[in-house]
C-alpha atoms as a PDB file:
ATOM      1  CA  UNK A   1      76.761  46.741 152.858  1.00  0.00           C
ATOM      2  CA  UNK A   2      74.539  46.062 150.666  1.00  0.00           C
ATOM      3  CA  UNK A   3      74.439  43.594 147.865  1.00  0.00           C
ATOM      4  CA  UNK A   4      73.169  43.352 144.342  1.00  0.00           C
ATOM      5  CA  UNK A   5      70.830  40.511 143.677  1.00  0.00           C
ATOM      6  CA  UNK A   6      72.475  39.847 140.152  1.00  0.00           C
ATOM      7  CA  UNK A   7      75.627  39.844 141.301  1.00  0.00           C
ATOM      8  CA  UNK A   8      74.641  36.891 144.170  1.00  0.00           C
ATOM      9  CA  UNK A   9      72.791  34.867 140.624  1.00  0.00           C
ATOM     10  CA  UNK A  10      76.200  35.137 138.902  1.00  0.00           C
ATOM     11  CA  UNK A  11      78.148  33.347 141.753  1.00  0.00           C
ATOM     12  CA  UNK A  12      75.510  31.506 142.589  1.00  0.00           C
ATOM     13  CA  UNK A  13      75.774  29.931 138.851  1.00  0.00           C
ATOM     14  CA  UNK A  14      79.578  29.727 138.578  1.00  0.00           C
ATOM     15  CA  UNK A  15      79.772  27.434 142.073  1.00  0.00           C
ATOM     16  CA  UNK A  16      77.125  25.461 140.895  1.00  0.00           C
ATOM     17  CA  UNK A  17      78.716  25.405 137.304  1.00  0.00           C
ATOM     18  CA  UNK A  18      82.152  24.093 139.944  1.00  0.00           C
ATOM     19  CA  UNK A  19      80.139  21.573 141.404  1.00  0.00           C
ATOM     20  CA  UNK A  20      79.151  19.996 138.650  1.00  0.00           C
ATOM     21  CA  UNK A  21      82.290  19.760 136.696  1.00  0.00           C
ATOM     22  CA  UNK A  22      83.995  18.442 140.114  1.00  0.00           C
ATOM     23  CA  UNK A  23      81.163  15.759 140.451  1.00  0.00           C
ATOM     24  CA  UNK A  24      81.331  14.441 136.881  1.00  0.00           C
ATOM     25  CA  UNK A  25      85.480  14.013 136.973  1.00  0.00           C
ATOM     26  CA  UNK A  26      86.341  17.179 135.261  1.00  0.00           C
ATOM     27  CA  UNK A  27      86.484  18.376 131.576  1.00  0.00           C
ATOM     28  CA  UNK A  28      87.075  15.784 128.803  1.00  0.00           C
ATOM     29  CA  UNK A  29      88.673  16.779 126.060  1.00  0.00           C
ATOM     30  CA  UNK A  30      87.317  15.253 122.302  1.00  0.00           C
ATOM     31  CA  UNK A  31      89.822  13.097 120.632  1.00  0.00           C
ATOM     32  CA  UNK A  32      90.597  15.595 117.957  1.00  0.00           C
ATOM     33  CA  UNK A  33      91.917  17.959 119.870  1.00  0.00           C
ATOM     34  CA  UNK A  34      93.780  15.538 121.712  1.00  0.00           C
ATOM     35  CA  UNK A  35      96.091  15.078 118.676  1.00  0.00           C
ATOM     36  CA  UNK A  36      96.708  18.595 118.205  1.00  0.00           C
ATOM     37  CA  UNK A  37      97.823  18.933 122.110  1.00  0.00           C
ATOM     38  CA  UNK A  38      99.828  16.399 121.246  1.00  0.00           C
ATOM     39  CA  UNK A  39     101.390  17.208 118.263  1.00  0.00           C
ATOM     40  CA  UNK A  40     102.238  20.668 119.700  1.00  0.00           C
ATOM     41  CA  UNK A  41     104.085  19.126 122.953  1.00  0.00           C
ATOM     42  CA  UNK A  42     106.111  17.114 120.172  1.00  0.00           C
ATOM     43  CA  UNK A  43     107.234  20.220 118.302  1.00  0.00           C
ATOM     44  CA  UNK A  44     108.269  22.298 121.426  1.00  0.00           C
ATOM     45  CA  UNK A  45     111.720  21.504 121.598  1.00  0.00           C
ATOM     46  CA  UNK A  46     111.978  22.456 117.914  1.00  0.00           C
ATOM     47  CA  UNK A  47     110.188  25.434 118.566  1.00  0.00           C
ATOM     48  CA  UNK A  48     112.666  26.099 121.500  1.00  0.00           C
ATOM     49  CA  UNK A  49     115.519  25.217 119.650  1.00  0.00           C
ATOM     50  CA  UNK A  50     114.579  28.171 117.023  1.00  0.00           C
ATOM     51  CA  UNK A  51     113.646  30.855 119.539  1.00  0.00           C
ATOM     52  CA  UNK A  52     116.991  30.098 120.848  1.00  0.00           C
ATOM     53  CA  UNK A  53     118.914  30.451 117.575  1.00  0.00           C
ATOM     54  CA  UNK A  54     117.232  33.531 117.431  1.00  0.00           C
ATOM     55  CA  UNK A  55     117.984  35.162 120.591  1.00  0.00           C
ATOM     56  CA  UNK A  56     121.615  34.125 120.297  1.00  0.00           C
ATOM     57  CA  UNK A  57     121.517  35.804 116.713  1.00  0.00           C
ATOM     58  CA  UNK A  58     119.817  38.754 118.534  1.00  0.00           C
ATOM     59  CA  UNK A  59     122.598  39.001 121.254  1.00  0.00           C
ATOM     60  CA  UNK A  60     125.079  39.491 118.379  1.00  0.00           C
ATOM     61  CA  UNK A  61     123.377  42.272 116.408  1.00  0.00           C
ATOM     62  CA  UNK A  62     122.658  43.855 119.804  1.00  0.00           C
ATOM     63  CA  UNK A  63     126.851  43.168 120.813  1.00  0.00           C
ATOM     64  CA  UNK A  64     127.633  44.537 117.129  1.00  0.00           C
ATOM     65  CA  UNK A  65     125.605  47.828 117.818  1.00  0.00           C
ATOM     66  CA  UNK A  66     127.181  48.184 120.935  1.00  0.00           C
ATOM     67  CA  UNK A  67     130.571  48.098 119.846  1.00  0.00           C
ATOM     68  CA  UNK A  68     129.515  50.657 116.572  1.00  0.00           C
ATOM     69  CA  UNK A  69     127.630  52.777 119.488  1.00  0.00           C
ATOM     70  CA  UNK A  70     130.997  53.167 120.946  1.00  0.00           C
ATOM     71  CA  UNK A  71     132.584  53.324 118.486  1.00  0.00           C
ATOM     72  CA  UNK A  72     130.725  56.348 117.213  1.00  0.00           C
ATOM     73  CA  UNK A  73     130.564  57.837 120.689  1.00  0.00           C
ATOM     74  CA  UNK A  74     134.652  57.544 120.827  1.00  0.00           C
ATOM     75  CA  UNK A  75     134.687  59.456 117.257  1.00  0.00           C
ATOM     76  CA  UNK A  76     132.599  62.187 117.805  1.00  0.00           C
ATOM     77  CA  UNK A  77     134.125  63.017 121.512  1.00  0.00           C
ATOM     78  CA  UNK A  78     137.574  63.026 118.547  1.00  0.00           C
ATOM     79  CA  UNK A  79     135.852  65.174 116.745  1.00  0.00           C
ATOM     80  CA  UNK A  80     134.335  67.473 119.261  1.00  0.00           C
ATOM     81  CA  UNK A  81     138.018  67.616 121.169  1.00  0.00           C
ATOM     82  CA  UNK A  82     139.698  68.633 117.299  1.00  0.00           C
ATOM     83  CA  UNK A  83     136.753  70.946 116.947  1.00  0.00           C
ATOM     84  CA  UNK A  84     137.530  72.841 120.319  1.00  0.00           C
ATOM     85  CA  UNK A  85     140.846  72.635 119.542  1.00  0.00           C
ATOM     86  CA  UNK A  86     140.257  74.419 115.890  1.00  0.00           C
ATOM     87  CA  UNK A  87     138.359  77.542 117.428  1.00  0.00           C
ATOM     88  CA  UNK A  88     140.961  77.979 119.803  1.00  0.00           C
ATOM     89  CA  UNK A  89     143.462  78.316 117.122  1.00  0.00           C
ATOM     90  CA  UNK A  90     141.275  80.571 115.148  1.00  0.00           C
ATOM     91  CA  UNK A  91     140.705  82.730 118.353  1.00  0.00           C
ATOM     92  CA  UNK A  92     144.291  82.730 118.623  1.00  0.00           C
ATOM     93  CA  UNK A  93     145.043  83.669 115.046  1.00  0.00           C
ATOM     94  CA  UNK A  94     141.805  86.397 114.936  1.00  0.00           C
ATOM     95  CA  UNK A  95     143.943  87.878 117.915  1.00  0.00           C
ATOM     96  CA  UNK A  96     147.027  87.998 116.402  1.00  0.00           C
ATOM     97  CA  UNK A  97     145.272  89.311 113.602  1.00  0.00           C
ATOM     98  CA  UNK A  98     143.824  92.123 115.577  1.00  0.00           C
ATOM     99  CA  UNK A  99     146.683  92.572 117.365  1.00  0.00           C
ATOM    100  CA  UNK A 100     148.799  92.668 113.958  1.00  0.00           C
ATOM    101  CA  UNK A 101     146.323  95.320 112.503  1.00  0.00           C
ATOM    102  CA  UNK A 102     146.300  97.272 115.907  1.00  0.00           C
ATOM    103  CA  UNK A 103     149.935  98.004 115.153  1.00  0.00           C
ATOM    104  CA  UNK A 104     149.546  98.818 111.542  1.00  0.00           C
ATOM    105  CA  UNK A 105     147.105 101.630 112.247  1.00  0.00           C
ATOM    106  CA  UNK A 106     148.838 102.957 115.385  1.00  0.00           C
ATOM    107  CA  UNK A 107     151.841 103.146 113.212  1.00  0.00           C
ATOM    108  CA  UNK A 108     150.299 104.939 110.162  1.00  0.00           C
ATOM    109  CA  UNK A 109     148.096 107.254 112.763  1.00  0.00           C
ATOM    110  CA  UNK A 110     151.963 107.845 114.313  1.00  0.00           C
ATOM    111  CA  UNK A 111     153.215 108.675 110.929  1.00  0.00           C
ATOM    112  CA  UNK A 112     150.475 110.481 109.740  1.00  0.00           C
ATOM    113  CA  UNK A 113     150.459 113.065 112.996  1.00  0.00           C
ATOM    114  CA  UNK A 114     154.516 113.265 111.876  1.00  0.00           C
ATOM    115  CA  UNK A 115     153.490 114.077 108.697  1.00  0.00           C
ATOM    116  CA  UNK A 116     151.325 116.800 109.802  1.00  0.00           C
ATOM    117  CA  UNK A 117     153.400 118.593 112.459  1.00  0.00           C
ATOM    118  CA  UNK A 118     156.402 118.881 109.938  1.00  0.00           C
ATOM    119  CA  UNK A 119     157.072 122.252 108.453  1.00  0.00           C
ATOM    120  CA  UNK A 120     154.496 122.559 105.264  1.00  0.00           C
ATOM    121  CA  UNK A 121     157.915 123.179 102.777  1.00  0.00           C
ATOM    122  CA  UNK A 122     159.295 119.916 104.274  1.00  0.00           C
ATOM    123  CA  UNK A 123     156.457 117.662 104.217  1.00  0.00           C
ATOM    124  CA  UNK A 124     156.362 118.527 100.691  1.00  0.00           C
ATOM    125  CA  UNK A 125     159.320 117.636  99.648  1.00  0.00           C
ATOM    126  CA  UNK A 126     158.914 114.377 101.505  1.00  0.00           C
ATOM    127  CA  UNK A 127     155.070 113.691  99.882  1.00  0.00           C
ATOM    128  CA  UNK A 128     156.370 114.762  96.238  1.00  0.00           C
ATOM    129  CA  UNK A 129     159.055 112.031  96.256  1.00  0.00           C
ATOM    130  CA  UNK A 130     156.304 109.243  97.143  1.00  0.00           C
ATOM    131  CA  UNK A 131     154.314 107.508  95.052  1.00  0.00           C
ATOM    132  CA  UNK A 132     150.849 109.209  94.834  1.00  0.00           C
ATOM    133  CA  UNK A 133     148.996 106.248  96.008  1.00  0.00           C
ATOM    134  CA  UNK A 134     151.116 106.082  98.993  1.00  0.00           C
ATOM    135  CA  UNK A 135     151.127 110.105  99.575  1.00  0.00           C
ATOM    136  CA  UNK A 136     147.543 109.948  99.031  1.00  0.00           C
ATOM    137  CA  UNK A 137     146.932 107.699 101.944  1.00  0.00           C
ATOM    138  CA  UNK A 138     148.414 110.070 104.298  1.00  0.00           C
ATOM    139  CA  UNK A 139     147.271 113.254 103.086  1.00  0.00           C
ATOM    140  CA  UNK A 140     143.820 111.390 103.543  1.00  0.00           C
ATOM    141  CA  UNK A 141     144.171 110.345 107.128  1.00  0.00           C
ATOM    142  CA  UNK A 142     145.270 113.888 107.541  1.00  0.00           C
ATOM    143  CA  UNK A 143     143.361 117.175 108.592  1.00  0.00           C
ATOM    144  CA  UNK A 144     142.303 119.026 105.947  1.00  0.00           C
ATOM    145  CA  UNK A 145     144.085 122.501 106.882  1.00  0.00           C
ATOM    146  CA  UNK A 146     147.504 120.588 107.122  1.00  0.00           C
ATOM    147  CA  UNK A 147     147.190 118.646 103.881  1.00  0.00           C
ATOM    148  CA  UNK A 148     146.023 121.401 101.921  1.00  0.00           C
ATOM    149  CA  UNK A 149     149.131 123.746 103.237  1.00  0.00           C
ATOM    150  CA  UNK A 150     151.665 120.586 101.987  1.00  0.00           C
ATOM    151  CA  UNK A 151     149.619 120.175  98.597  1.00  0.00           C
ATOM    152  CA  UNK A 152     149.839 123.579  98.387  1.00  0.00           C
ATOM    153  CA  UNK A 153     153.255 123.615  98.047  1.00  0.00           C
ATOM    154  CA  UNK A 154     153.815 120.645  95.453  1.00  0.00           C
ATOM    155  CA  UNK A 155     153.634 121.292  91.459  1.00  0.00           C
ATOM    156  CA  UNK A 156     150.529 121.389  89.670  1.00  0.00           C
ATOM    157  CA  UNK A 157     151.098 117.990  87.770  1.00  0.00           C
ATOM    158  CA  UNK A 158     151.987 116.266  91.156  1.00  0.00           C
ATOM    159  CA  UNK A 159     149.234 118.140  93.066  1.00  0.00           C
ATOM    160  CA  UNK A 160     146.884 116.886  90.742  1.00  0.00           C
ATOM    161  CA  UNK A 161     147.686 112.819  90.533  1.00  0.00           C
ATOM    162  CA  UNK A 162     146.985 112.991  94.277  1.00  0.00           C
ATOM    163  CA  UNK A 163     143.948 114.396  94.065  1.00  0.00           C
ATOM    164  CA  UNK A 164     142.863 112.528  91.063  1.00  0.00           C
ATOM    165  CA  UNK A 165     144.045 109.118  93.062  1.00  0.00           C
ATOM    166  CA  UNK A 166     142.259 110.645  96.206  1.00  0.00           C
ATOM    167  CA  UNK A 167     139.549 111.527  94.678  1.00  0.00           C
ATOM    168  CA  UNK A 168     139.164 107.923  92.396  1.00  0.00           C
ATOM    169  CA  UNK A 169     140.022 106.023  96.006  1.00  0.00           C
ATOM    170  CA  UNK A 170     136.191 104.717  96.232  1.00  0.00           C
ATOM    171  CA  UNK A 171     135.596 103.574  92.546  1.00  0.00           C
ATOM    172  CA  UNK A 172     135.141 100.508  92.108  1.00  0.00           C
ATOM    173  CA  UNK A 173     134.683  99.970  95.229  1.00  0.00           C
ATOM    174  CA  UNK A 174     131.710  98.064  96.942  1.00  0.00           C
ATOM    175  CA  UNK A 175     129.798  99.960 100.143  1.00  0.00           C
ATOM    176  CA  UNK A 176     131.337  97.374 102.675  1.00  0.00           C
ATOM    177  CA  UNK A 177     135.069  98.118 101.340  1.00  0.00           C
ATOM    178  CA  UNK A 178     134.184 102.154 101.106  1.00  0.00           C
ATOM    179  CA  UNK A 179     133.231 102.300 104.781  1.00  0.00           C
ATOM    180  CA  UNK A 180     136.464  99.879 106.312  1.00  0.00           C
ATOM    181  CA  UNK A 181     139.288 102.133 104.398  1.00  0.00           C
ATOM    182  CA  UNK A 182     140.296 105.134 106.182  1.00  0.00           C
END
């Protein structure tokens, strides 16, 4: 391998550099900074004493945020546990909802398919003694042939509060409402 001639003059100098300092009994150091080497050897303890303090003050803070980190872990695992339990209560109740207005309209679409297989003279009489808004919701949900042949039959005055309430369902009424009634 081969060698680099300033690299052999640098550790050429630093064992002769060795030598030296082992031949004339080592490094002295000046009487100045013999004081201060002093003076710091006579403040360690103090010095160790207060690093101490401080890492037993440390160990509390760090024992205090352990105990609030668990403490905060232990409350949100509360919170997430009520929060699971909250949706599946409003699943539950959006269900029973559904379920609830399931049976509504299967009821009215049952009534209203009564309604319109009666005899025309019968479901007449029957729609003339309701109240218009009522007897306007099922002549609505109705086919047109059958509710014209039982509005056909009513009086003029009656026949026309129907239609006027029929016909003044969607006033006042925003788009979103106008497209969920029947």
């Amino acid at each position: 391998m081969k060698r680099s001639p300033r690299l052999l003059l640098a550790l050429s100098i630093l064992l002769i550099g060795s030598g030296a300092l082992r031949l004339s009994g080592g490094i002295q150091i000046p009487a100045v900074l013999a004081d201060e080497v002093e003076t710091c050897v006579d403040t360690t303890p103090e010095v160790l004493a207060a690093l101490n303090d401080r890492s037993d003050r440390l160990d509390q803070r760090e024992d205090i945020l352990n105990t609030r980190a668990r403490e905060i872990a232990e409350e949100e695992e509360a919170l997430t546990a009520h929060i699971a339990e909250m949706e599946a209560t409003k699943a539950s109740l959006e269900d029973m909802l559904n379920l609830a207005d399931n049976a509504v309209e299967n009821d009215l679409a049952r009534l209203t398919e009564v309604y319109q297989n009666m005899k025309p003279r019968d479901a007449t009489a029957l729609f003339t003694a309701m109240d218009p808004d009522f007897a306007a919701g099922f002549l609505a949900r109705m086919r047109p042939d059958a509710a014209a042949a039982i509005m056909s039959g009513m009086s003029p005055e009656t026949a026309y509060t129907i239609s006027a309430v029929l016909a003044g369902r969607f006033t006042n009424v925003t788009v979103d409402e106008a497209l969920t009634r029947p």
